[in-house]
N, C-alpha and C. Protein backbone atom coordinates (compact mmCIF):
# COMPACT_ATOMS: atom_id res chain seq x y z
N UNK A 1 -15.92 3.51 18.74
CA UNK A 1 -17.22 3.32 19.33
C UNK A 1 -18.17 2.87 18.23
N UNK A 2 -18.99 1.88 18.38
CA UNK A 2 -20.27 1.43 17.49
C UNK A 2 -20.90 1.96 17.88
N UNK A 3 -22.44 2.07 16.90
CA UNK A 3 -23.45 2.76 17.15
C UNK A 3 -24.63 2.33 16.54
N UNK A 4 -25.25 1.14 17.18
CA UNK A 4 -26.32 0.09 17.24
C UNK A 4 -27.98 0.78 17.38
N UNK A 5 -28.42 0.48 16.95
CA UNK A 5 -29.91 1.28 16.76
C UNK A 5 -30.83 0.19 17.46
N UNK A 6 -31.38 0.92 18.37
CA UNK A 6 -32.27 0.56 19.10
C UNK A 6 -33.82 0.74 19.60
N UNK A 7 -34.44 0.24 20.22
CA UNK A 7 -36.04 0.51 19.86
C UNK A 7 -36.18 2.62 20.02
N UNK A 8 -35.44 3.11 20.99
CA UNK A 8 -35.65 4.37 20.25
C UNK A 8 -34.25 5.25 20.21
N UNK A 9 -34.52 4.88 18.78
CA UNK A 9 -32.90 6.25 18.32
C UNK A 9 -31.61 5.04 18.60
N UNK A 10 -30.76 5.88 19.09
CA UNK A 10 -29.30 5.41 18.13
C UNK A 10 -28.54 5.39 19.34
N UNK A 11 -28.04 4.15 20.16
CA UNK A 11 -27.04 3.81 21.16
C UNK A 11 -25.86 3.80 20.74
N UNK A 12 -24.93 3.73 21.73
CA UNK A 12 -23.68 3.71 21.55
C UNK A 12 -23.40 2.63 22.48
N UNK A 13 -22.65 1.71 21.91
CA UNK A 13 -21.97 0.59 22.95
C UNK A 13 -22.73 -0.59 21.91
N UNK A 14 -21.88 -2.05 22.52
CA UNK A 14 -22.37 -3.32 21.79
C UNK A 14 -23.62 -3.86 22.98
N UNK A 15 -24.01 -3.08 24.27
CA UNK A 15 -25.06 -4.27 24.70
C UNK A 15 -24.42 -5.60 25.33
N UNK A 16 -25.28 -6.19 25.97
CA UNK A 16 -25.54 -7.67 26.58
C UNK A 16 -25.07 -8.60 25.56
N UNK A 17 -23.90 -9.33 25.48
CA UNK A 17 -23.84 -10.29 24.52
C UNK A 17 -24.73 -11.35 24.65
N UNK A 18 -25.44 -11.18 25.53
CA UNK A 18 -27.18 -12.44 25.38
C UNK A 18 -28.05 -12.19 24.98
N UNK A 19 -27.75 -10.64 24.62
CA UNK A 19 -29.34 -9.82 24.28
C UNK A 19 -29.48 -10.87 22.05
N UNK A 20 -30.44 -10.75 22.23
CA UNK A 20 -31.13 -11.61 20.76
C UNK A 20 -31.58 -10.30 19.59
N UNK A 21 -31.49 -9.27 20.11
CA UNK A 21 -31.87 -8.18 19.12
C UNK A 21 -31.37 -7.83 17.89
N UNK A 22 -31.70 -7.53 16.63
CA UNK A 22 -30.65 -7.42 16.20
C UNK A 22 -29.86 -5.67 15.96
N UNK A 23 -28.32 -5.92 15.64
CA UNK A 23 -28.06 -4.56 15.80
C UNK A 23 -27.78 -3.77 14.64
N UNK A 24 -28.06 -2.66 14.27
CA UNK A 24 -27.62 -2.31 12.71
C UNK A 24 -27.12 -0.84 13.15
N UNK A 25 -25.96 -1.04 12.23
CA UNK A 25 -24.94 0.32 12.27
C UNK A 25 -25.00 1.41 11.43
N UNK A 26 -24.96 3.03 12.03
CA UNK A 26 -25.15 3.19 11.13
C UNK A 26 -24.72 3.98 10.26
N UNK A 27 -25.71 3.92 8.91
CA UNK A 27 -25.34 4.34 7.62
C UNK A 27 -24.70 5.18 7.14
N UNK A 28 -24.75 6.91 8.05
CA UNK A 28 -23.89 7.70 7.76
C UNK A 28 -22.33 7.24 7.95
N UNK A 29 -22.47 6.36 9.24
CA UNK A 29 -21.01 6.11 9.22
C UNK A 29 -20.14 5.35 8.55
N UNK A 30 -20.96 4.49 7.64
CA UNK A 30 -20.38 3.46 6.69
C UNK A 30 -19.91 4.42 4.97
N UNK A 31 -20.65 5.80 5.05
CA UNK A 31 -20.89 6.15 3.95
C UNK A 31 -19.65 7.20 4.16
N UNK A 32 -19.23 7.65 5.79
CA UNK A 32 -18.38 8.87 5.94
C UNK A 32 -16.53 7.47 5.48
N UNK A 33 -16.83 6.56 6.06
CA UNK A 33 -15.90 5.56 5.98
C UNK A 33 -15.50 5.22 4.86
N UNK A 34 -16.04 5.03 3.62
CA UNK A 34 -16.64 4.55 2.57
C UNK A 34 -15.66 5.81 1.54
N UNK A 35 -16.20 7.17 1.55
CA UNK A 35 -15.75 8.11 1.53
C UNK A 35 -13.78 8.35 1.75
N UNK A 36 -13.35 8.10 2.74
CA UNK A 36 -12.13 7.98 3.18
C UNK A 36 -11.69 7.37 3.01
N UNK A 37 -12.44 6.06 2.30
CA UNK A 37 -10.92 5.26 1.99
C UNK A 37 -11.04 5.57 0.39
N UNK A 38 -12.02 6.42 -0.34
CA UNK A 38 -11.37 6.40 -1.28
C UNK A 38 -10.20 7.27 -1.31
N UNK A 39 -10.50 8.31 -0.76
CA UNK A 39 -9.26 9.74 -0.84
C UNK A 39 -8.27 9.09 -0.60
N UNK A 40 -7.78 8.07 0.02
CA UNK A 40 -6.91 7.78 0.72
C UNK A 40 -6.20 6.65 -0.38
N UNK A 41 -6.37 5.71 -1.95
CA UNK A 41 -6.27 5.17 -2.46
C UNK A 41 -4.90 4.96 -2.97
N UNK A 42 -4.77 6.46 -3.42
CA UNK A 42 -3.71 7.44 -4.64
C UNK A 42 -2.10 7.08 -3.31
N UNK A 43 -2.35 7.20 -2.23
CA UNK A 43 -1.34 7.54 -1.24
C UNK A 43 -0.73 6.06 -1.05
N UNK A 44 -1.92 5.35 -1.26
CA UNK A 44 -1.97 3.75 -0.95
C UNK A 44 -0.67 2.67 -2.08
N UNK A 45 -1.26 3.48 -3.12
CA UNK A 45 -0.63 2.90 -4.15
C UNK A 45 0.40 3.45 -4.53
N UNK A 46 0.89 4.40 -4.35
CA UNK A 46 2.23 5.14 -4.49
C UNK A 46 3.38 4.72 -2.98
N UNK A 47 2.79 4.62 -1.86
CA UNK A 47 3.68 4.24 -1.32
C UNK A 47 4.08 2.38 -1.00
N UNK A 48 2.85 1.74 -1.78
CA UNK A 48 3.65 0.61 -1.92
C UNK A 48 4.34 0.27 -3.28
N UNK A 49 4.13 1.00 -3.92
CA UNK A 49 5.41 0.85 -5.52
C UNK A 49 6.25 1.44 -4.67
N UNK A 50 6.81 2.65 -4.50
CA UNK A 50 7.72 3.07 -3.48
C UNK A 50 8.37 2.15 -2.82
N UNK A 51 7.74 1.19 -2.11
CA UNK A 51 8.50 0.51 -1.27
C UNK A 51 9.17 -0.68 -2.23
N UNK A 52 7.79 -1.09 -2.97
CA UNK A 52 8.60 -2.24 -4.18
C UNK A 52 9.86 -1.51 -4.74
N UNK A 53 10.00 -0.67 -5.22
CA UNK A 53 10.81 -0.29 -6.42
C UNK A 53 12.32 0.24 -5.14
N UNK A 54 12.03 0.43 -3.75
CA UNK A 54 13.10 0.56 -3.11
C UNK A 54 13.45 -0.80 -2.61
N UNK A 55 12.98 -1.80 -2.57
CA UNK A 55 13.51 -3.26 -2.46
C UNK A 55 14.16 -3.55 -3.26
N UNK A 56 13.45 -3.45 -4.62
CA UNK A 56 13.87 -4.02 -5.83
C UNK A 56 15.69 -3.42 -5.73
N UNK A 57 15.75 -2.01 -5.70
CA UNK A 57 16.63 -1.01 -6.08
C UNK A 57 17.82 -1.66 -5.21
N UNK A 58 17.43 -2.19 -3.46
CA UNK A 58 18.52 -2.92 -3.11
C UNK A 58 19.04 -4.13 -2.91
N UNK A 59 17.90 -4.90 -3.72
CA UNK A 59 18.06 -6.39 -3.66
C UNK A 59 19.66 -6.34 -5.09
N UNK A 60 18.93 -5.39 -6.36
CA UNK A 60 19.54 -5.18 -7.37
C UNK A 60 21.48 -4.88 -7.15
N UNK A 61 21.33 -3.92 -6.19
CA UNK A 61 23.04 -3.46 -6.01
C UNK A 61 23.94 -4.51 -4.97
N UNK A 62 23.22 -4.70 -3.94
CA UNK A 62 23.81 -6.24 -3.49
C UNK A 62 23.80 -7.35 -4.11
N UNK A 63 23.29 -7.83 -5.02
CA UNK A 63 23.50 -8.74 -5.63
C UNK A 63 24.61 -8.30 -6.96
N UNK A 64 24.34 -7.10 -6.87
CA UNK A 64 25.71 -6.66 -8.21
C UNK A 64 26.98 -6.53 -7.84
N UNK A 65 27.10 -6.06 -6.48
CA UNK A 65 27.87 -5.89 -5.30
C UNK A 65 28.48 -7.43 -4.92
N UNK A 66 27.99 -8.18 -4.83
CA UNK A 66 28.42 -9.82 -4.68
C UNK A 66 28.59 -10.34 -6.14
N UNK A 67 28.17 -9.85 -7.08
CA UNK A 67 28.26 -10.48 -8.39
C UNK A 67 29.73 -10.16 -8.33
N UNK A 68 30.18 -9.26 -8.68
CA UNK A 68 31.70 -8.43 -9.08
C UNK A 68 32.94 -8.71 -7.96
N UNK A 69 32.24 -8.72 -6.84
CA UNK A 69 32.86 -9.62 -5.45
C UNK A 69 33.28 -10.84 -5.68
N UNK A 70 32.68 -11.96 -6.34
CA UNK A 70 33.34 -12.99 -7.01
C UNK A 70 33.56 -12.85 -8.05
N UNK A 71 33.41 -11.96 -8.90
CA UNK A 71 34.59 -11.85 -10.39
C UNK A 71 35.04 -10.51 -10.58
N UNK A 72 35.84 -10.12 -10.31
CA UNK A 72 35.85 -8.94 -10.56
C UNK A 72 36.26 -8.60 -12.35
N UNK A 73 36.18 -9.59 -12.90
CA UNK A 73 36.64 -8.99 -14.04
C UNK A 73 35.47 -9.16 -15.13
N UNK A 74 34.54 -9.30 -14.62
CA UNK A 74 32.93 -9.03 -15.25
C UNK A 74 32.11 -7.75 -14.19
N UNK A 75 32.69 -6.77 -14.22
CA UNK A 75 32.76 -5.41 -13.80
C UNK A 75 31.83 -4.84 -14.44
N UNK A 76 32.42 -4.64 -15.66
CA UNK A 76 31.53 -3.65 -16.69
C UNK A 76 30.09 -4.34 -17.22
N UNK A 77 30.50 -5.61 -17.42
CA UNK A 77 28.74 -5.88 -17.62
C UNK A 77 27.83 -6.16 -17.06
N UNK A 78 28.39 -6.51 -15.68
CA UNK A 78 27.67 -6.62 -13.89
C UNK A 78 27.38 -5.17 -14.13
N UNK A 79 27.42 -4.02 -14.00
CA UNK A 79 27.11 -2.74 -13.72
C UNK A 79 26.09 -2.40 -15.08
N UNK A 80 26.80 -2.33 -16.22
CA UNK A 80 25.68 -2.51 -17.22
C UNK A 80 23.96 -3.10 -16.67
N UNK A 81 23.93 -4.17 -16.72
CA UNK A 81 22.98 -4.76 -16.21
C UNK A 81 22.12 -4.43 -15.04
N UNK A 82 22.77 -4.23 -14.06
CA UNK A 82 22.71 -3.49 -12.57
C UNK A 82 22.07 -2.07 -12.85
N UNK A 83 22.35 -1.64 -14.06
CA UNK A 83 21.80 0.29 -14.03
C UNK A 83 20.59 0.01 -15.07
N UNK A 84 20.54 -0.68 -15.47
CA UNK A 84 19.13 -1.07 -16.88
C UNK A 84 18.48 -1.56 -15.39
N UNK A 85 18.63 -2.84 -15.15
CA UNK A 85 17.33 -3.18 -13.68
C UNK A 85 17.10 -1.94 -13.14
N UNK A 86 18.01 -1.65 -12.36
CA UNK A 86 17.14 -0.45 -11.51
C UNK A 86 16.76 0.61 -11.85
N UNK A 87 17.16 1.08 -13.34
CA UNK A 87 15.99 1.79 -13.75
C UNK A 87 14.76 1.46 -14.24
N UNK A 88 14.19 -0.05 -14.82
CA UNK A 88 13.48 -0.54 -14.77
C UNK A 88 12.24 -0.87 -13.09
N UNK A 89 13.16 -1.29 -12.35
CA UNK A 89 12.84 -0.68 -10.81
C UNK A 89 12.05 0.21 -10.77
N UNK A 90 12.86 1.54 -10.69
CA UNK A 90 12.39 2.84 -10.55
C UNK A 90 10.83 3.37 -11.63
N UNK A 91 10.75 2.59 -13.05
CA UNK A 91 9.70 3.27 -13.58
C UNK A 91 8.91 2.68 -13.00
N UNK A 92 8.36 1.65 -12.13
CA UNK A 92 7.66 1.15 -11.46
C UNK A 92 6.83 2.36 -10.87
N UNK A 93 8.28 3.09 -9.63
CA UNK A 93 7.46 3.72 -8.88
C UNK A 93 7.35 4.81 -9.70
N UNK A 94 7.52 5.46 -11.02
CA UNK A 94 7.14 6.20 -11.69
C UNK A 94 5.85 6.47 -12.08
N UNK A 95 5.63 5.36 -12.65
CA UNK A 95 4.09 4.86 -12.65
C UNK A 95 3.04 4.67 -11.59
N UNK A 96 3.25 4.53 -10.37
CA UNK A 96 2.13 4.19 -9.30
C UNK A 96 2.08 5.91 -9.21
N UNK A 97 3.52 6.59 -9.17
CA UNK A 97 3.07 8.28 -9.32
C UNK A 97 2.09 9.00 -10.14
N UNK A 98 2.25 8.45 -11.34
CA UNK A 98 1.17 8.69 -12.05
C UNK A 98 -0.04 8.48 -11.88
N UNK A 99 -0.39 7.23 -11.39
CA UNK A 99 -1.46 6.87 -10.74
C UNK A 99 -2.07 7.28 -9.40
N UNK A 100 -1.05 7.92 -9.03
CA UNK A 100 -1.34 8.21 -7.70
C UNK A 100 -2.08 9.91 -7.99
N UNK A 101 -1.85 10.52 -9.07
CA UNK A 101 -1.92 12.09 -9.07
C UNK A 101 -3.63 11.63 -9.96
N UNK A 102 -3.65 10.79 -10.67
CA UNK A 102 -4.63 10.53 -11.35
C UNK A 102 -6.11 10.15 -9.95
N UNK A 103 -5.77 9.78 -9.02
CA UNK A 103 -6.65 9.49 -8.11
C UNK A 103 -7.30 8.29 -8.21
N UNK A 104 -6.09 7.30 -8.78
CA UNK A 104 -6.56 5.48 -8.82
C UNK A 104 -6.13 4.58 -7.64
């Protein structure tokens, strides 16, 4: 629901889309809004590293998974490689954790 200010006190609803008045919203509610999305930041940014660093994590093993699938005899350094990325991956979402407890 909006809440448009009018010649007296504070309506609810948008009005006549012909009406010429103008409408202003208001302030507490921009400030209670304003408010909530900061709290809400830390959660923001931790669950999209989360999601990066769980893409990353399975783009990484299927492609290591098909690497070794056509050779199998580059095994050991397909997997080598494969466990350095995805722990590289993972400090990703290590870090947005950090950030996330920090309240950025």
């Amino acid at each position: 629901m909006r809440l448009f200010r009018r010649d007296r006190g504070w309506t609810a609803g948008g009005g006549d889309k012909n009406n010429n008045e103008r409408k202003i919203m208001n302030p507490y509610i921009i400030a209670e809004a304003a408010q909530a999305v900061t709290g809400v930041t830390g959660s923001i940014t931790l669950a999209l590293a989360g999601a990066g660093a769980a893409i990353g994590v399975g783009l990484i093993g299927s492609k290591a998974a098909e690497a070794v699938g056509r050779n199998p005899g580059a095994f050991g350094k397909v997997l080598t490689l494969s466990i350095i990325a995805m722990a590289l991956s993972e400090a990703i979402a290590i870090y947005a954790l950090i950030l996330a407890f920090q309240g950025r």
